[in-house]
C-alpha atoms as a PDB file:
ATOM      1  CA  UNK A   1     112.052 110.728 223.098  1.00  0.00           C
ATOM      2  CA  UNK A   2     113.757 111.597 219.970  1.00  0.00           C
ATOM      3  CA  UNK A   3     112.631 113.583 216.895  1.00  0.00           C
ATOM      4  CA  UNK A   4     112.265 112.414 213.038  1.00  0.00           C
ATOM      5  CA  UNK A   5     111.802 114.531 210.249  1.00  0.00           C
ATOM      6  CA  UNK A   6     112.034 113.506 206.203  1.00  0.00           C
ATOM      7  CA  UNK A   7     111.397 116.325 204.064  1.00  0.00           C
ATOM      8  CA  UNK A   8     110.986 116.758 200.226  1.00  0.00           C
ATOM      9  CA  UNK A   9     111.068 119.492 197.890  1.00  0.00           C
ATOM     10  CA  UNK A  10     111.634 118.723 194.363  1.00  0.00           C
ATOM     11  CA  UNK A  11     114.480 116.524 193.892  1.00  0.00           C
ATOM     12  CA  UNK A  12     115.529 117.292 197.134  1.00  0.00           C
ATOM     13  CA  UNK A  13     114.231 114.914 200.130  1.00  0.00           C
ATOM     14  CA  UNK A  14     116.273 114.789 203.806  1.00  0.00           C
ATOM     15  CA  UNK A  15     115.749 113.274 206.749  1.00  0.00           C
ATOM     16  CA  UNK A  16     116.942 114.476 210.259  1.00  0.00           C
ATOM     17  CA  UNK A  17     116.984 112.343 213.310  1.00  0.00           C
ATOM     18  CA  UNK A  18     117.595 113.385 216.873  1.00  0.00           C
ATOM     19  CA  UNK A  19     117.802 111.501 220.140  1.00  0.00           C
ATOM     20  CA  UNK A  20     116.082 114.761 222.186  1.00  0.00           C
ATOM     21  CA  UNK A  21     113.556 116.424 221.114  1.00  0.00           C
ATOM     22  CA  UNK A  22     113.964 119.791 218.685  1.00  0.00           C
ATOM     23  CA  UNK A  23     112.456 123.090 218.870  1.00  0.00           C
ATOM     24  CA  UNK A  24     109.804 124.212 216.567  1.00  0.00           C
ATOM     25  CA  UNK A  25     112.439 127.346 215.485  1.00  0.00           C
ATOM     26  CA  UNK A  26     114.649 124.234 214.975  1.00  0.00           C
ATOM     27  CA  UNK A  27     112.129 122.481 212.296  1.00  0.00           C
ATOM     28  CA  UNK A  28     111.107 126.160 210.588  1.00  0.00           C
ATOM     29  CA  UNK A  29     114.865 126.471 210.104  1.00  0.00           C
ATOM     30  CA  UNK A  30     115.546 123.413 209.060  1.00  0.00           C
ATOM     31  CA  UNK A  31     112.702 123.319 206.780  1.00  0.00           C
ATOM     32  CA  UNK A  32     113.688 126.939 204.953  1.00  0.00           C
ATOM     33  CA  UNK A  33     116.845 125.406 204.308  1.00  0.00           C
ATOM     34  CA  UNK A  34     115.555 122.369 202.514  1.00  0.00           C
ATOM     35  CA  UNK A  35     113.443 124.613 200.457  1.00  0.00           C
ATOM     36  CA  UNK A  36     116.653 127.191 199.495  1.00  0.00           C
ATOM     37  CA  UNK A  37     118.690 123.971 198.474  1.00  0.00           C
ATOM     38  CA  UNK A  38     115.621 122.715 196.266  1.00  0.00           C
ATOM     39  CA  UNK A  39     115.094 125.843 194.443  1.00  0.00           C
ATOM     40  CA  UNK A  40     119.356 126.397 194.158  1.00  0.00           C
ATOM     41  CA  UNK A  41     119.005 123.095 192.040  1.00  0.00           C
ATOM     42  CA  UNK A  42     116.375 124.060 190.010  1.00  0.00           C
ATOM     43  CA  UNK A  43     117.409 125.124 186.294  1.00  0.00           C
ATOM     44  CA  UNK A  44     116.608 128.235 184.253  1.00  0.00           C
ATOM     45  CA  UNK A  45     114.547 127.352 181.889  1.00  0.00           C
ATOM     46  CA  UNK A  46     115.965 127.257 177.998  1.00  0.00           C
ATOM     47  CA  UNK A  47     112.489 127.729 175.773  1.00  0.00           C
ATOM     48  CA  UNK A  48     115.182 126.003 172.719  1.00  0.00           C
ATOM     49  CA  UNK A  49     116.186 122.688 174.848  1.00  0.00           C
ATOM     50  CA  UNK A  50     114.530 119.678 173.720  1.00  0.00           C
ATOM     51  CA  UNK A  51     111.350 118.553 176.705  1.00  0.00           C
ATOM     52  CA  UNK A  52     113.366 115.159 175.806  1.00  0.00           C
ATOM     53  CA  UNK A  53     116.705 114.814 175.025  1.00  0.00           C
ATOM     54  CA  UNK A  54     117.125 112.995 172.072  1.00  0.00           C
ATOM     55  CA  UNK A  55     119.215 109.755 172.729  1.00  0.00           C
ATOM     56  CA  UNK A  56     116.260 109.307 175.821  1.00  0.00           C
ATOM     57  CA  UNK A  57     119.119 109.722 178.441  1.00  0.00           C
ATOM     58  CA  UNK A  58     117.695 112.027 181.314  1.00  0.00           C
ATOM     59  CA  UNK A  59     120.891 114.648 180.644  1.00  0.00           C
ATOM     60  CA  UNK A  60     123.369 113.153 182.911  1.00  0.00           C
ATOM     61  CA  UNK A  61     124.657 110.354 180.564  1.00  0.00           C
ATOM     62  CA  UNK A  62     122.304 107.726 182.561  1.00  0.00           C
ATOM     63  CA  UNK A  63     119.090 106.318 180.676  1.00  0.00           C
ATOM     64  CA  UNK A  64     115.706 106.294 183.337  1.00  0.00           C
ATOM     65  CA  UNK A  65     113.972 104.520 180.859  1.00  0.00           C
ATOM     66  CA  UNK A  66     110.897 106.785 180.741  1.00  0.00           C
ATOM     67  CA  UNK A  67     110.373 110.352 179.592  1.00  0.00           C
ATOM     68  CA  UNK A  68     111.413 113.014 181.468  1.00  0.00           C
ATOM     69  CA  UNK A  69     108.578 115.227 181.415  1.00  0.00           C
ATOM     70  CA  UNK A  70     105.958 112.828 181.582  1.00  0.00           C
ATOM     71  CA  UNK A  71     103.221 115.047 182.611  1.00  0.00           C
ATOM     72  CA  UNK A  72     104.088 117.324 178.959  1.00  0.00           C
ATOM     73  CA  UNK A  73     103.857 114.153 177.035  1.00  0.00           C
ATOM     74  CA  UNK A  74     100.688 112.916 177.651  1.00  0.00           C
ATOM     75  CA  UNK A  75      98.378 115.861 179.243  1.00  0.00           C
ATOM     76  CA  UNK A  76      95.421 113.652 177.754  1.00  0.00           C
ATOM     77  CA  UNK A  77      95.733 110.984 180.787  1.00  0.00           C
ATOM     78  CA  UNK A  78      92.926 110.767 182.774  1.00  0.00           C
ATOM     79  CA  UNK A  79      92.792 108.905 186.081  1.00  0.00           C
ATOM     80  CA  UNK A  80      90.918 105.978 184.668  1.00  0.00           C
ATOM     81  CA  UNK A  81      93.817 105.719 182.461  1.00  0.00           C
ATOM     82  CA  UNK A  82      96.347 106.057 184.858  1.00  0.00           C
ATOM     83  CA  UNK A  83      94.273 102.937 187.223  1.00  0.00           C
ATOM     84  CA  UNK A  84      94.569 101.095 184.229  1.00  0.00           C
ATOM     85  CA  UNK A  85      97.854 101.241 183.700  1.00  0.00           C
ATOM     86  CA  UNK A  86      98.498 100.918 187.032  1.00  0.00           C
ATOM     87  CA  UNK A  87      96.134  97.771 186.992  1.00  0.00           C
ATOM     88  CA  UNK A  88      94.002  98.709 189.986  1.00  0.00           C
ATOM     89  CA  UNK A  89      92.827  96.303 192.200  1.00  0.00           C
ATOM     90  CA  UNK A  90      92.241  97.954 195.396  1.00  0.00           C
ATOM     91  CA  UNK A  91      90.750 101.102 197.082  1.00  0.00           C
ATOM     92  CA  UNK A  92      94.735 101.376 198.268  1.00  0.00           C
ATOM     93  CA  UNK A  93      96.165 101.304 194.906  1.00  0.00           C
ATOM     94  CA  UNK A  94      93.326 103.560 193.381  1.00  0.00           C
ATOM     95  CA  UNK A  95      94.657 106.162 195.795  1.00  0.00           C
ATOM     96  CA  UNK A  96      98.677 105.749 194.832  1.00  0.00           C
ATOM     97  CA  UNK A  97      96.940 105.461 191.146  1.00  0.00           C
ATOM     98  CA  UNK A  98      95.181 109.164 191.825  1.00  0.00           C
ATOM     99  CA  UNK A  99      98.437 110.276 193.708  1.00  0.00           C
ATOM    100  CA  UNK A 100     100.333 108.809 190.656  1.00  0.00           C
ATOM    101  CA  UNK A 101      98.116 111.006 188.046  1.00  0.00           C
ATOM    102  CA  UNK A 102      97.987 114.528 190.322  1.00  0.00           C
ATOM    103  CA  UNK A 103     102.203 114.336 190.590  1.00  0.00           C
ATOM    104  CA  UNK A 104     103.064 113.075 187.171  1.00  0.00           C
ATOM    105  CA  UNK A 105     100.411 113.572 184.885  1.00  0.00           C
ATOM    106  CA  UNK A 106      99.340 117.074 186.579  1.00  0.00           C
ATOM    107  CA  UNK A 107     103.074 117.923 187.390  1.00  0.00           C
ATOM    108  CA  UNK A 108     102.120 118.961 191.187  1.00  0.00           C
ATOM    109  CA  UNK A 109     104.986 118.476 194.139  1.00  0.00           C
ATOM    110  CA  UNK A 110     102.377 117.718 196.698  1.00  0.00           C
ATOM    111  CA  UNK A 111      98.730 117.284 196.915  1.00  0.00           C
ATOM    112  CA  UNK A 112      96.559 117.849 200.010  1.00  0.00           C
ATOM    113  CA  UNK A 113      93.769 115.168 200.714  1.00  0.00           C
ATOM    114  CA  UNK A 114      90.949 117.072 198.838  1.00  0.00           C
ATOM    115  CA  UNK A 115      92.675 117.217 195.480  1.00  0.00           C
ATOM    116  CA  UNK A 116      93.433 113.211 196.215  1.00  0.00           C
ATOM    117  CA  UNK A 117      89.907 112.515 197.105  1.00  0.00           C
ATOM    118  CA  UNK A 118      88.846 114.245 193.909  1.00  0.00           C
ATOM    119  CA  UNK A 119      90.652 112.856 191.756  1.00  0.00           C
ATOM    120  CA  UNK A 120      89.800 109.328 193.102  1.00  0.00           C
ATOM    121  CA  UNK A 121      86.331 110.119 192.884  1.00  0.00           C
ATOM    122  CA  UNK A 122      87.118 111.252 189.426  1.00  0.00           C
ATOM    123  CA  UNK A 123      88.260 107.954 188.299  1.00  0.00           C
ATOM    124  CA  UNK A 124      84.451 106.582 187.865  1.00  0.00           C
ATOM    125  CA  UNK A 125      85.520 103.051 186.655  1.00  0.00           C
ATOM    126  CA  UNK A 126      87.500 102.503 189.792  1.00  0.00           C
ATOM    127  CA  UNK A 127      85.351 104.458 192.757  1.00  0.00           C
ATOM    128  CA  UNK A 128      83.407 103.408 195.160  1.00  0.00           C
ATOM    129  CA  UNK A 129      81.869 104.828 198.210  1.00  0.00           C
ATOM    130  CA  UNK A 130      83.730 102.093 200.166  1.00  0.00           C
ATOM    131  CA  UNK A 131      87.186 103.871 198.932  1.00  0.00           C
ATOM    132  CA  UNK A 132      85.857 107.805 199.906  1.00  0.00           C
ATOM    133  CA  UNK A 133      85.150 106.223 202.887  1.00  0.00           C
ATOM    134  CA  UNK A 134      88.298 104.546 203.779  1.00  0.00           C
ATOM    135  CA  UNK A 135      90.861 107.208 202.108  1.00  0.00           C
ATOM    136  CA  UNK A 136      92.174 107.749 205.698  1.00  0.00           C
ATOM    137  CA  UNK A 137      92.867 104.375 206.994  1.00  0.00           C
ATOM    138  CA  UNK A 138      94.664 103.769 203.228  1.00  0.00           C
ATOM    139  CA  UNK A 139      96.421 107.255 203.721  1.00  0.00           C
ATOM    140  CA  UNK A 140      97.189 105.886 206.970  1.00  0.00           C
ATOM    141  CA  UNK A 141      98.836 102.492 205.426  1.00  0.00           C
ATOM    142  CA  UNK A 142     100.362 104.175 202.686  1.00  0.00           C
ATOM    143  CA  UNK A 143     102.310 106.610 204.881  1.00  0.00           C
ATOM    144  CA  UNK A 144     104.788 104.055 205.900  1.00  0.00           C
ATOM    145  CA  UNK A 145     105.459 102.863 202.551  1.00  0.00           C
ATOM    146  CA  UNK A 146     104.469 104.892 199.567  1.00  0.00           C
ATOM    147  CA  UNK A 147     103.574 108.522 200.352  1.00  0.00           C
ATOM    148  CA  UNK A 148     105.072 111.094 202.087  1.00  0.00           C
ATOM    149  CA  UNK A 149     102.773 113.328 204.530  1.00  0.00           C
ATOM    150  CA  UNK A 150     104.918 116.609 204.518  1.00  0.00           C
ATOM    151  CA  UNK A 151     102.425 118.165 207.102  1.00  0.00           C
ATOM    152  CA  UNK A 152      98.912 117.650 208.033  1.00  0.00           C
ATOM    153  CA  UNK A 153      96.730 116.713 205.138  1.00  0.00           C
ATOM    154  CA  UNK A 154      99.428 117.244 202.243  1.00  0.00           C
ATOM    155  CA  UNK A 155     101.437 114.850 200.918  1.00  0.00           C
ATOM    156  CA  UNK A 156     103.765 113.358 198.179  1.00  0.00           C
ATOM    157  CA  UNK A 157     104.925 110.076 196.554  1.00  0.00           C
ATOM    158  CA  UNK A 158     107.951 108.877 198.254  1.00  0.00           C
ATOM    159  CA  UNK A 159     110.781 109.590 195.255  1.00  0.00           C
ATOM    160  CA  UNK A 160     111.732 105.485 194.459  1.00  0.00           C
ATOM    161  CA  UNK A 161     107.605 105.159 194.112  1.00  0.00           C
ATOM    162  CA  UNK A 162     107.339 108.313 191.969  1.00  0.00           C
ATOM    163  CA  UNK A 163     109.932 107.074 189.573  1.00  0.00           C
ATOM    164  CA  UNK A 164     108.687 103.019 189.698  1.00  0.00           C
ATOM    165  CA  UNK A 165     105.031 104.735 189.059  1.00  0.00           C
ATOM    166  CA  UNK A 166     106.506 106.880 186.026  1.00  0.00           C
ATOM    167  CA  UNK A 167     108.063 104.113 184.151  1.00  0.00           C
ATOM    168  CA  UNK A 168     104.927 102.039 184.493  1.00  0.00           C
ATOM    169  CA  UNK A 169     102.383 105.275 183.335  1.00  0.00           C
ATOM    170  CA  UNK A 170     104.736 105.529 180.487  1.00  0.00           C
ATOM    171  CA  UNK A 171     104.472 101.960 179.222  1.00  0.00           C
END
């Protein structure tokens, strides 16, 4: 039986795969290296650079089409806003709406299942007791396609989702 492991910190996600299994010094190792490369990438900050740069390139000569620093532009957001945006159909997309709003709007990395369940029962145009209820079978779903669980009960928007989510929040 072989061992899988996709990790993400910051810009930084990797994904290790072994045919026998690893040791759990192994992981921890492999884990505090992931975290040293993240914050090596990380820039000082300059209090007299633009949040934007002007031209609405992201720095690097490429456009991304949405601002930067989303969550600094519009702190107002709330998570109804965000479902709307994200025109929320389903207790499913409510939750990648709420995961949407705690990452971009609220600038976190990674969220653990309370602060999701909050802030889906915090979006009171959207919430049911049906979607409370079900946030682990959608976690569940969601898991193989749209979040990232980095350990038990914390996770984060997969990086392509985060960045197809920010575009359409910024609209």
């Amino acid at each position: 039986m072989g061992t899988k492991i996709h990790l993400r910190a910051g810009e930084v996600e990797l994904s290790l795969e072994t045919e026998s299994p690893l040791a759990v010094s192994d992981i921890k190792d492999f884990i505090s290296q992931v975290q040293e490369l993240a914050q090596s990438l990380v820039p000082e900050p300059d209090d007299t650079a633009p949040l934007v740069p002007p031209n609405g390139s992201n720095g690097t000569g490429s456009s991304t089409g949405a601002p930067l620093l989303l969550e600094h532009a519009n702190p107002q957001l709330h998570v109804n806003s965000v479902a709307d945006r994200l025109s929320v159909k389903s207790g499913p997309e409510l939750v990648i709406a709420a995961a949407a709003y705690l990452q971009i709007i609220e600038g976190k990395q990674s969220f653990t299942r309370k602060e999701l369940l909050s802030a889906v029962k915090s979006a009171t145009s959207y919430y049911n007791q049906n979607i409370g209820s079900n946030l682990g079978s959608s976690l569940k779903s969601l898991s193989t396609s749209k979040l990232n669980q980095l350990n038990n009960g914390t996770y984060a928007l997969k990086s392509h989702e985060l960045s197809v989510l920010r575009s359409q929040i910024a609209e």
